[in-house]
Protein backbone atom coordinates (compact mmCIF):
# COMPACT_ATOMS: atom_id res chain seq x y z
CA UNK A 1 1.92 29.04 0.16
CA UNK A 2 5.20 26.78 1.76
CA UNK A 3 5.05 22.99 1.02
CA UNK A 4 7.13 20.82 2.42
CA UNK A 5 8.26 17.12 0.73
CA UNK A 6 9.95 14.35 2.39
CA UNK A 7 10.76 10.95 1.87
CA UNK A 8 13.96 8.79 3.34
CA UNK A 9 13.51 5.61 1.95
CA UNK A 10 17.02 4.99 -0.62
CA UNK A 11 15.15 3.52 -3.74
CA UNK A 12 16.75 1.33 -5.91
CA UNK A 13 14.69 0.53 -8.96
CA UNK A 14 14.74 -0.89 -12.83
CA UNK A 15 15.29 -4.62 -14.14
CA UNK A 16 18.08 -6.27 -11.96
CA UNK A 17 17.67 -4.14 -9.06
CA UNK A 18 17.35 -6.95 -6.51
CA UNK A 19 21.35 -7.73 -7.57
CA UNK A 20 21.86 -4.78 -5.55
CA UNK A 21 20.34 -6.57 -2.14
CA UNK A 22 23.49 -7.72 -0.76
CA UNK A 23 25.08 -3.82 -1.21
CA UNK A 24 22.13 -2.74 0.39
CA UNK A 25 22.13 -5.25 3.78
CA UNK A 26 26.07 -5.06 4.14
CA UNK A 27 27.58 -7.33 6.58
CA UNK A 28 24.22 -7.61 8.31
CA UNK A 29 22.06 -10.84 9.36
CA UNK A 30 18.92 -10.72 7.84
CA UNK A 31 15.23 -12.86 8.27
CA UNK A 32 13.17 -12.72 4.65
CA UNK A 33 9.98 -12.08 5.74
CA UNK A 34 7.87 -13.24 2.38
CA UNK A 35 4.62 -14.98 1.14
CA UNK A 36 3.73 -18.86 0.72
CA UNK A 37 4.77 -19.13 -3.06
CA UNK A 38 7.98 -17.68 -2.89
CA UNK A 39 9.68 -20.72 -2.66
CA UNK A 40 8.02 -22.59 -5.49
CA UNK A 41 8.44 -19.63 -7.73
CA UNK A 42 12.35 -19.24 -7.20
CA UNK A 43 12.42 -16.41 -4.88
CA UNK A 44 13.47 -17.85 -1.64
CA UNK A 45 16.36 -19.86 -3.35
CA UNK A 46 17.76 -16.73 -5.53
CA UNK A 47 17.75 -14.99 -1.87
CA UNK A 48 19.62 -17.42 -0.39
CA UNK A 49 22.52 -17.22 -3.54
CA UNK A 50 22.44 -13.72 -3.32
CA UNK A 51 23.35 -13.13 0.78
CA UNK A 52 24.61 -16.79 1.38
CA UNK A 53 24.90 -17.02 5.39
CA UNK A 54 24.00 -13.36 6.12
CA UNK A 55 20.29 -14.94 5.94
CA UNK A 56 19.40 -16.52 9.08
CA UNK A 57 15.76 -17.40 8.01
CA UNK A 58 12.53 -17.34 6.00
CA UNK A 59 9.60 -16.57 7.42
CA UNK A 60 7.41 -17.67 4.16
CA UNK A 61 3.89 -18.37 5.60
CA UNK A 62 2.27 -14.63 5.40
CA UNK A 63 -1.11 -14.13 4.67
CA UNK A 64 -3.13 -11.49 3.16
CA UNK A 65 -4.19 -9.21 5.19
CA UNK A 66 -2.07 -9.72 8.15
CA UNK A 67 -4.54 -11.04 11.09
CA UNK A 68 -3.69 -10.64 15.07
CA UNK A 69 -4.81 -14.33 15.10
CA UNK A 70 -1.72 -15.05 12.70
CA UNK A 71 0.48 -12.22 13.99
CA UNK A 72 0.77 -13.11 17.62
CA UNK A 73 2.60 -15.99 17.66
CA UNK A 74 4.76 -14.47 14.72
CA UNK A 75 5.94 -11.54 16.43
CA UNK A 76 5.98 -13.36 20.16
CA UNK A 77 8.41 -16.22 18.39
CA UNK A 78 10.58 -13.24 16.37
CA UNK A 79 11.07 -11.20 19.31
CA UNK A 80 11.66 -14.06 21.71
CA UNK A 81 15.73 -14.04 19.53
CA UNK A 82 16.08 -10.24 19.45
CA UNK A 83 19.58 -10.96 18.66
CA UNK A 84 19.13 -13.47 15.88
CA UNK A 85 18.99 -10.40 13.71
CA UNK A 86 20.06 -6.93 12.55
CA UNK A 87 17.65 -6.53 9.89
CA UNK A 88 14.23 -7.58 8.16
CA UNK A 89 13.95 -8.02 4.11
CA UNK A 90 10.43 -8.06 3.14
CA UNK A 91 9.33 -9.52 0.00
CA UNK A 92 5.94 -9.71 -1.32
CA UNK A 93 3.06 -7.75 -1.61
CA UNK A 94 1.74 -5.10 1.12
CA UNK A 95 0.79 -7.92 3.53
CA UNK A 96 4.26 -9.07 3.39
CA UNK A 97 5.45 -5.70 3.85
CA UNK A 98 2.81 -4.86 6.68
CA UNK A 99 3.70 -8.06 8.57
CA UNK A 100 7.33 -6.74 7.99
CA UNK A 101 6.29 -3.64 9.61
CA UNK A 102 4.39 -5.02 13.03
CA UNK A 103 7.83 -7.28 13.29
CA UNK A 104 10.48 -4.45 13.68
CA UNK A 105 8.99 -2.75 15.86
CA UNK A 106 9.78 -4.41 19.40
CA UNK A 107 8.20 -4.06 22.43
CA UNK A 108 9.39 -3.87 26.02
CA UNK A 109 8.18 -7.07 26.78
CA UNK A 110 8.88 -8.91 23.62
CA UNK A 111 5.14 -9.25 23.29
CA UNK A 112 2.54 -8.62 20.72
CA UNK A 113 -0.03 -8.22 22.87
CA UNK A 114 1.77 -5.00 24.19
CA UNK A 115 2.10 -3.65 20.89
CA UNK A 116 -1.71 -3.73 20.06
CA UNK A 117 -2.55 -2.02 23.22
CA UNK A 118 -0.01 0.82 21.90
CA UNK A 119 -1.57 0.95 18.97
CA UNK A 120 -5.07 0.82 20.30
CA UNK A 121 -4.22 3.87 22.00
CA UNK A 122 -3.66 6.04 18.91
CA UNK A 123 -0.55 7.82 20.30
CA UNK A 124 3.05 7.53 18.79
CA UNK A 125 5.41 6.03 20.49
CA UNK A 126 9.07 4.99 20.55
CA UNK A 127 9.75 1.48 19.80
CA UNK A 128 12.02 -0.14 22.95
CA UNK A 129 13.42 -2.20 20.13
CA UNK A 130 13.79 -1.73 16.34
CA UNK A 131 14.77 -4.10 13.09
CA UNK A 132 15.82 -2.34 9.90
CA UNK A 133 13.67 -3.28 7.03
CA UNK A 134 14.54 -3.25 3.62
CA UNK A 135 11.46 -3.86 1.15
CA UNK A 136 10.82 -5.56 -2.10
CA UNK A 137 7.67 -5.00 -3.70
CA UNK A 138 6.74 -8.11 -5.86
CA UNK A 139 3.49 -6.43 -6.88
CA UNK A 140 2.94 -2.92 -8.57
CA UNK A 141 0.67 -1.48 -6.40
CA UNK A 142 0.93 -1.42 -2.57
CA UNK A 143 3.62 1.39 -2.14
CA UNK A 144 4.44 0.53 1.26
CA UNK A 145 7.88 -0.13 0.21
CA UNK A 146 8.11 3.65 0.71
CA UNK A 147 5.41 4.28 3.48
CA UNK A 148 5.86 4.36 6.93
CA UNK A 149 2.09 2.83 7.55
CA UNK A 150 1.01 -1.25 7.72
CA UNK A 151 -2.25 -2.17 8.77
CA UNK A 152 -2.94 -4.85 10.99
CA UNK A 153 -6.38 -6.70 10.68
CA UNK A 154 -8.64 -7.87 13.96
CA UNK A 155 -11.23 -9.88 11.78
CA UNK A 156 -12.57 -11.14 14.89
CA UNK A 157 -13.65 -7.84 16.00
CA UNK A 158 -13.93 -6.27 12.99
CA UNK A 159 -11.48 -4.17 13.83
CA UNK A 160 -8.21 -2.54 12.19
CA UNK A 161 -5.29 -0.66 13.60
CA UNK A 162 -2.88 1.39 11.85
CA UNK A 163 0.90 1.44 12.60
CA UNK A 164 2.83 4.46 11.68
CA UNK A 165 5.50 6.13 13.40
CA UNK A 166 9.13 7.59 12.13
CA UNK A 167 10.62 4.61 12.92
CA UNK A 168 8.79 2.36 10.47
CA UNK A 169 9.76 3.61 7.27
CA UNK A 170 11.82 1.49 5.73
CA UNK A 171 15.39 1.35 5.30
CA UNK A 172 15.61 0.90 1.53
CA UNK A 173 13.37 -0.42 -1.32
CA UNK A 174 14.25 -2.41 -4.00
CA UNK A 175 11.93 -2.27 -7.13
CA UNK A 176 12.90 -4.73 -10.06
CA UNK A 177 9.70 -5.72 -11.89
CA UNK A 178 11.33 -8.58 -13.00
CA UNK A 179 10.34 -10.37 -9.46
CA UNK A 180 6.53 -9.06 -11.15
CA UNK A 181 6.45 -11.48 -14.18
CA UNK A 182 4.96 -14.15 -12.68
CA UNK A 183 2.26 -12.12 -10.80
CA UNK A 184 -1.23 -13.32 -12.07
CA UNK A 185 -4.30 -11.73 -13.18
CA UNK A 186 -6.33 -10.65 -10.91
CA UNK A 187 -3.37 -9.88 -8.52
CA UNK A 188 -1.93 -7.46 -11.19
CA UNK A 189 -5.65 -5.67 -11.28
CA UNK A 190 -6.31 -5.39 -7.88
CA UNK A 191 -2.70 -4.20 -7.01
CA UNK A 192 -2.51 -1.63 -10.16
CA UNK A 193 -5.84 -0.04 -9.25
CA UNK A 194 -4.73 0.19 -5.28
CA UNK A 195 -1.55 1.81 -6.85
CA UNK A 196 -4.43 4.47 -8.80
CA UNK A 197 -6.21 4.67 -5.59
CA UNK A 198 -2.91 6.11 -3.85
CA UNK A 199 -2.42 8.43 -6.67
CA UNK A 200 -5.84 9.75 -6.75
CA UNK A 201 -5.85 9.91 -2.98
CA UNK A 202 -3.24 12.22 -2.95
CA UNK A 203 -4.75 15.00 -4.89
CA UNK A 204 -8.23 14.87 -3.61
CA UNK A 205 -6.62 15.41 -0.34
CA UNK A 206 -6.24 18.35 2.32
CA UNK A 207 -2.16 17.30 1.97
CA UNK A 208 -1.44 17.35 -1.54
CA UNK A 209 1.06 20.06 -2.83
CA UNK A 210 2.76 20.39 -6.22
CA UNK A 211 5.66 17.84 -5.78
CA UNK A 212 2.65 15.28 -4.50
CA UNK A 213 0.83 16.20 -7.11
CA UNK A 214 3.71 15.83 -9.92
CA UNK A 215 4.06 12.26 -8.76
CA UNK A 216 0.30 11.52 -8.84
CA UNK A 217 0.01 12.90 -12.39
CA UNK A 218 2.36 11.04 -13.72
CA UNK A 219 1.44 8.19 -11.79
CA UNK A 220 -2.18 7.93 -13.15
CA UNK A 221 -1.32 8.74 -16.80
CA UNK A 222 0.66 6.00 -16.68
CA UNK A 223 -1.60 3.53 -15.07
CA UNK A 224 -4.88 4.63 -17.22
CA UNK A 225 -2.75 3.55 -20.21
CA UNK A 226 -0.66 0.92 -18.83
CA UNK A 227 -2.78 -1.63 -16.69
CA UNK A 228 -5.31 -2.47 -19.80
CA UNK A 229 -1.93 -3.32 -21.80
CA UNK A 230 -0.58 -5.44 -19.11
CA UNK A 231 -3.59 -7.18 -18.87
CA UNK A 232 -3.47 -8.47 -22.42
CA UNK A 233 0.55 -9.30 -22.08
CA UNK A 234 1.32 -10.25 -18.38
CA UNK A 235 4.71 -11.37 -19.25
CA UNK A 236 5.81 -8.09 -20.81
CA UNK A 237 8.52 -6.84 -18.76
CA UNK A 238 8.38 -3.08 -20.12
CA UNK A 239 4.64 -3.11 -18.83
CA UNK A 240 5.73 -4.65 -15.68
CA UNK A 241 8.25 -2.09 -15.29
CA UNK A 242 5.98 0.86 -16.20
CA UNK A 243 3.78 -0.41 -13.62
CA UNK A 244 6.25 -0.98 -10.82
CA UNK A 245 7.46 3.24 -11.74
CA UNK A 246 3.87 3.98 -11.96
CA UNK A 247 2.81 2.51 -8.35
CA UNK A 248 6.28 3.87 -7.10
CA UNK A 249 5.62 7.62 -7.91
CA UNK A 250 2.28 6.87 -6.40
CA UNK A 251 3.43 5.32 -3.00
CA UNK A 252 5.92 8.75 -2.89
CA UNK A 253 2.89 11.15 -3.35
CA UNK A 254 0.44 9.37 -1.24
CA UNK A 255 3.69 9.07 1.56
CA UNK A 256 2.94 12.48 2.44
CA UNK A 257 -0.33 12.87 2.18
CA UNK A 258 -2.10 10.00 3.12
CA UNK A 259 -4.74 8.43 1.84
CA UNK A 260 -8.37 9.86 1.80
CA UNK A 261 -12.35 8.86 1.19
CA UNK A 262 -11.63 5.94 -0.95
CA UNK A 263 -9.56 4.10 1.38
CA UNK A 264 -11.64 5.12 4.58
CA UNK A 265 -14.91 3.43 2.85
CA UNK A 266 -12.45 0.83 1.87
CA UNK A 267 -11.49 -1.03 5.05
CA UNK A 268 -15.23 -1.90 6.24
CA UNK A 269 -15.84 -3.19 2.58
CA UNK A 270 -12.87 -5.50 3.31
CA UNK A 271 -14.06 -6.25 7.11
CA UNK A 272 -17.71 -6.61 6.55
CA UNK A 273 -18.05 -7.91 2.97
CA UNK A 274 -14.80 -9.60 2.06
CA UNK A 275 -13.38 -7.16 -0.65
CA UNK A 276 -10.02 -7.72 -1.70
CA UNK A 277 -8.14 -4.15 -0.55
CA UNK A 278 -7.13 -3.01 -3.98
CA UNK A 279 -10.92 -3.68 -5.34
CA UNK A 280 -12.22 -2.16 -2.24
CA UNK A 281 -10.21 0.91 -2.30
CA UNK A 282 -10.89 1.62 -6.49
CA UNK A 283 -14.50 0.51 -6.69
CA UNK A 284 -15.78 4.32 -5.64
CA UNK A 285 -13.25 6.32 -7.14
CA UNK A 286 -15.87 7.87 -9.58
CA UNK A 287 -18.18 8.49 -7.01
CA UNK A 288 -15.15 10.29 -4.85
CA UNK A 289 -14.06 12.14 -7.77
CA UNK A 290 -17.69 13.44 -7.97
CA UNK A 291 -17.90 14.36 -4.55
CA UNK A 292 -14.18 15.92 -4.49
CA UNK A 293 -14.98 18.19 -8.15
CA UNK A 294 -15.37 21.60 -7.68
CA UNK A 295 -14.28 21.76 -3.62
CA UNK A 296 -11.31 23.58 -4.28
CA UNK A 297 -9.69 25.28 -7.46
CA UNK A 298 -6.21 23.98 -6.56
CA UNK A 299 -7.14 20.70 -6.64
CA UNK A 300 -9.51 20.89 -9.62
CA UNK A 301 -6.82 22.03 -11.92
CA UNK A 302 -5.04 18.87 -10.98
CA UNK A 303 -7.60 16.96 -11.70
CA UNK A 304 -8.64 18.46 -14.87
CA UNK A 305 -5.21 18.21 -16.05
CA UNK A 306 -5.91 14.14 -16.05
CA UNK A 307 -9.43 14.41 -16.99
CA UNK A 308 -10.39 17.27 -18.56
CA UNK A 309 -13.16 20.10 -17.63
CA UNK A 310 -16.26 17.97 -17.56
CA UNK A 311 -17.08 16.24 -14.38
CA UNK A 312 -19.28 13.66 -16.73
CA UNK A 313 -16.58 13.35 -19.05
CA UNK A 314 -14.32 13.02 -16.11
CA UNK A 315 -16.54 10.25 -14.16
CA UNK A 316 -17.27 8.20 -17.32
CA UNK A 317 -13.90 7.85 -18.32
CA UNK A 318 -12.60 6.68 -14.58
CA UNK A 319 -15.98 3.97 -14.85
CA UNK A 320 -15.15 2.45 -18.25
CA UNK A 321 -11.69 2.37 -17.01
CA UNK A 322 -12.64 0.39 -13.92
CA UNK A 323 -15.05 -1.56 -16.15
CA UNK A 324 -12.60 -2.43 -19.09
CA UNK A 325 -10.98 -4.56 -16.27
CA UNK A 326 -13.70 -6.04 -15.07
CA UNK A 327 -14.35 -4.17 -11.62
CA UNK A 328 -18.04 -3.42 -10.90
CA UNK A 329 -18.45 0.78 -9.89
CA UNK A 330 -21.55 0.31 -7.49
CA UNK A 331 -21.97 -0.44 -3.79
CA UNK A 332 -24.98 -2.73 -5.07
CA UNK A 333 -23.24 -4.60 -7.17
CA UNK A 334 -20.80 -5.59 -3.69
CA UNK A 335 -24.38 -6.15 -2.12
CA UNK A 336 -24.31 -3.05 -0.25
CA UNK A 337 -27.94 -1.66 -0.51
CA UNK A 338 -28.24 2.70 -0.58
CA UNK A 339 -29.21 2.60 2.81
CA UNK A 340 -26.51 1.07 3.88
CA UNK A 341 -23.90 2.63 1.35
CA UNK A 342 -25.09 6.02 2.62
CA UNK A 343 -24.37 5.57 6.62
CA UNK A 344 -20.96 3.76 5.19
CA UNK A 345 -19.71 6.71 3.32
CA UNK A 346 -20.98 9.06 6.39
CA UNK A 347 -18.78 7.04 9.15
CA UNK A 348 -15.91 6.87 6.41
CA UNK A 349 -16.37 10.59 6.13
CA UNK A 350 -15.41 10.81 9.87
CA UNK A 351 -12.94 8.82 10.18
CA UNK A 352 -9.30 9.79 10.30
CA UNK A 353 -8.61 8.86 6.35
CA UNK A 354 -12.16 10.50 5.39
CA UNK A 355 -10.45 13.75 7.28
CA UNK A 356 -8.14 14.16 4.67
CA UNK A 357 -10.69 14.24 1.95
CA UNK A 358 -11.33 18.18 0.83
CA UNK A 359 -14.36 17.66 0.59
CA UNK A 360 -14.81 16.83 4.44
CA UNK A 361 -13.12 19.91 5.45
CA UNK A 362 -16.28 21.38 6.94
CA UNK A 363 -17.08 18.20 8.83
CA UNK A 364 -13.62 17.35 10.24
């Protein structure tokens, strides 16, 4: 069988990587695009030292889960400059990368509106206009910093679109876990396990080929014995940087593959119950792995190279993983009765993530 790899994002990663921002933007004007405590922790003033007048400004008020309600005013106030400038450095988390995302692309009209109804259609399309982005994870987990994909929230509606065309993968990404120290707790949990989420993702998945796979293996060895050592030392910089590799090789499997059942059951957890993404995403990953075991021998042998030949083996190891760090494994214990966990998993099945679960082949 032919498999085919590709990825153009030029990574630059390892402690003091962001020094190499200013090589990476040039002689290029630049708007950070970043979340509400960068400034207090440092990061907005190091930016400014490091490309002096080649930033023209800080958009610093991002908010998880990037919202149309937030985004429309955003994007209509960005675009309305087109000129200001050449390129977009985001730095945070994904929903500082997302937002990143829904802001380079420009519409004919300038207008956000525009670009939801392009989206709402499903079809690619050609941006009219288009920022650069360059992208600096400050969490270990989101890989988006070497994606082509943001998702843009309609909470309103309960509703979510997904943007992904060739032109939104970024530029470059930067990956220096020293910008990770000062991530907290729970932040470092929910990020690492939407980092294992990717990683699993990619093997259970109609997609995944050996170079995929390679990434995802490594990738999940080093996040099963990682994250539990981070967690009791968050201000080890070898763990953060272990981490920051480990959700790396996970965002470059899971960039050509796409994500699968987890993530498809994951965005009405996060819609309808208020899940944090990277809780919502890891939560079922035992049941997944249960219903992905034995659907196809090429994917079982990747999977029993992480976990061994026994399913039970295999499904209580992933649980007391998830449980060591104090993430519940049931839909009840989200307050999601069988009933209702049951239809979930069955739209999630069908929908265009759940497609690239193996074992949804017959139903796709």
């Amino acid at each position: 069988m032919i498999h085919a790899y590709r990825n153009p994002v030029d990574i630059h990663c390892g402690r003091g990587s962001l020094e190499q921002l200013p090589i990476v933007l040039a002689q290029r004007r630049a708007v950070v695009v970043t979340f509400p405590e960068a400034r207090a922790l440092g990061l907005v003033s190091r930016l400014q030292a490091l490309l002096g007048d080649r930033l023209v400004a800080v958009i610093e008020d991002v908010q998880p889960n990037p919202d149309v309600a937030q985004l429309k005013d955003l994007y209509n106030r960005f675009w309305a400059a087109p000129d200001a400038c050449d390129a977009i450095i985001a730095v945070g988390g994904g929903s500082a990368i997302d937002t990143a995302k829904a802001l380079m692309v420009g519409t004919g009209s300038g207008q956000f509106d525009e670009l939801i109804d392009l989206l709402a259609g499903g079809r690619s399309f050609t941006p009219a206009k288009l920022k650069s982005l360059i992208a600096v994870p400050t969490t270990a987990g989101t890989g988006s910093e070497v994606t082509p994909w943001a998702t843009i929230w309609d909470a309103a509606r309960q509703k979510k679109y997904s943007l992904h065309l060739e032109a939104t993968w970024p530029e470059a990404a930067i990956v220096d876990p020293e910008v990770m120290l000062s991530v907290p707790a729970g932040v470092t949990v929910s990020t690492g396990l939407d980092a294992l989420s990717h990683a699993l993702e990619s093997i259970w998945n109609v997609n995944g080929n050996p170079v995929s796979d390679a990434l995802a293996v490594s990738a999940v060895e080093d996040i099963l014995d990682c994250l539990p050592k981070l967690m009791r030392n968050l201000g080890d910089v070898e763990l953060r940087e272990r981490m920051s590799l480990a959700a790396l090789k996970a965002g470059l499997a899971f960039s050509n593959t796409k994500t699968a059942l987890a993530h498809s059951i994951s965005y009405e957890m996060t819609l309808r119950h208020g899940l944090a993404h990277g809780i919502a995403c890891s939560f079922t990953l035992p049941l997944v792995l249960e219903k992905a075991w034995s659907k196809r021998a090429d994917r079982d042998r990747t999977l029993q190279r992480l976990f061994g030949p026994s399913l039970d083996s295999a499904t209580r190891r992933l649980r007391d993983f998830l449980r060591c760090l104090g993430v519940k494994t049931e839909f009840a214990d989200y307050g999601v009765d069988a009933e209702e966990a049951d239809a979930m998993i069955a739209r999630a099945m069908h929908g265009a993530r759940g497609k690239n679960f193996i074992g949804a082949v017959s139903s796709a």
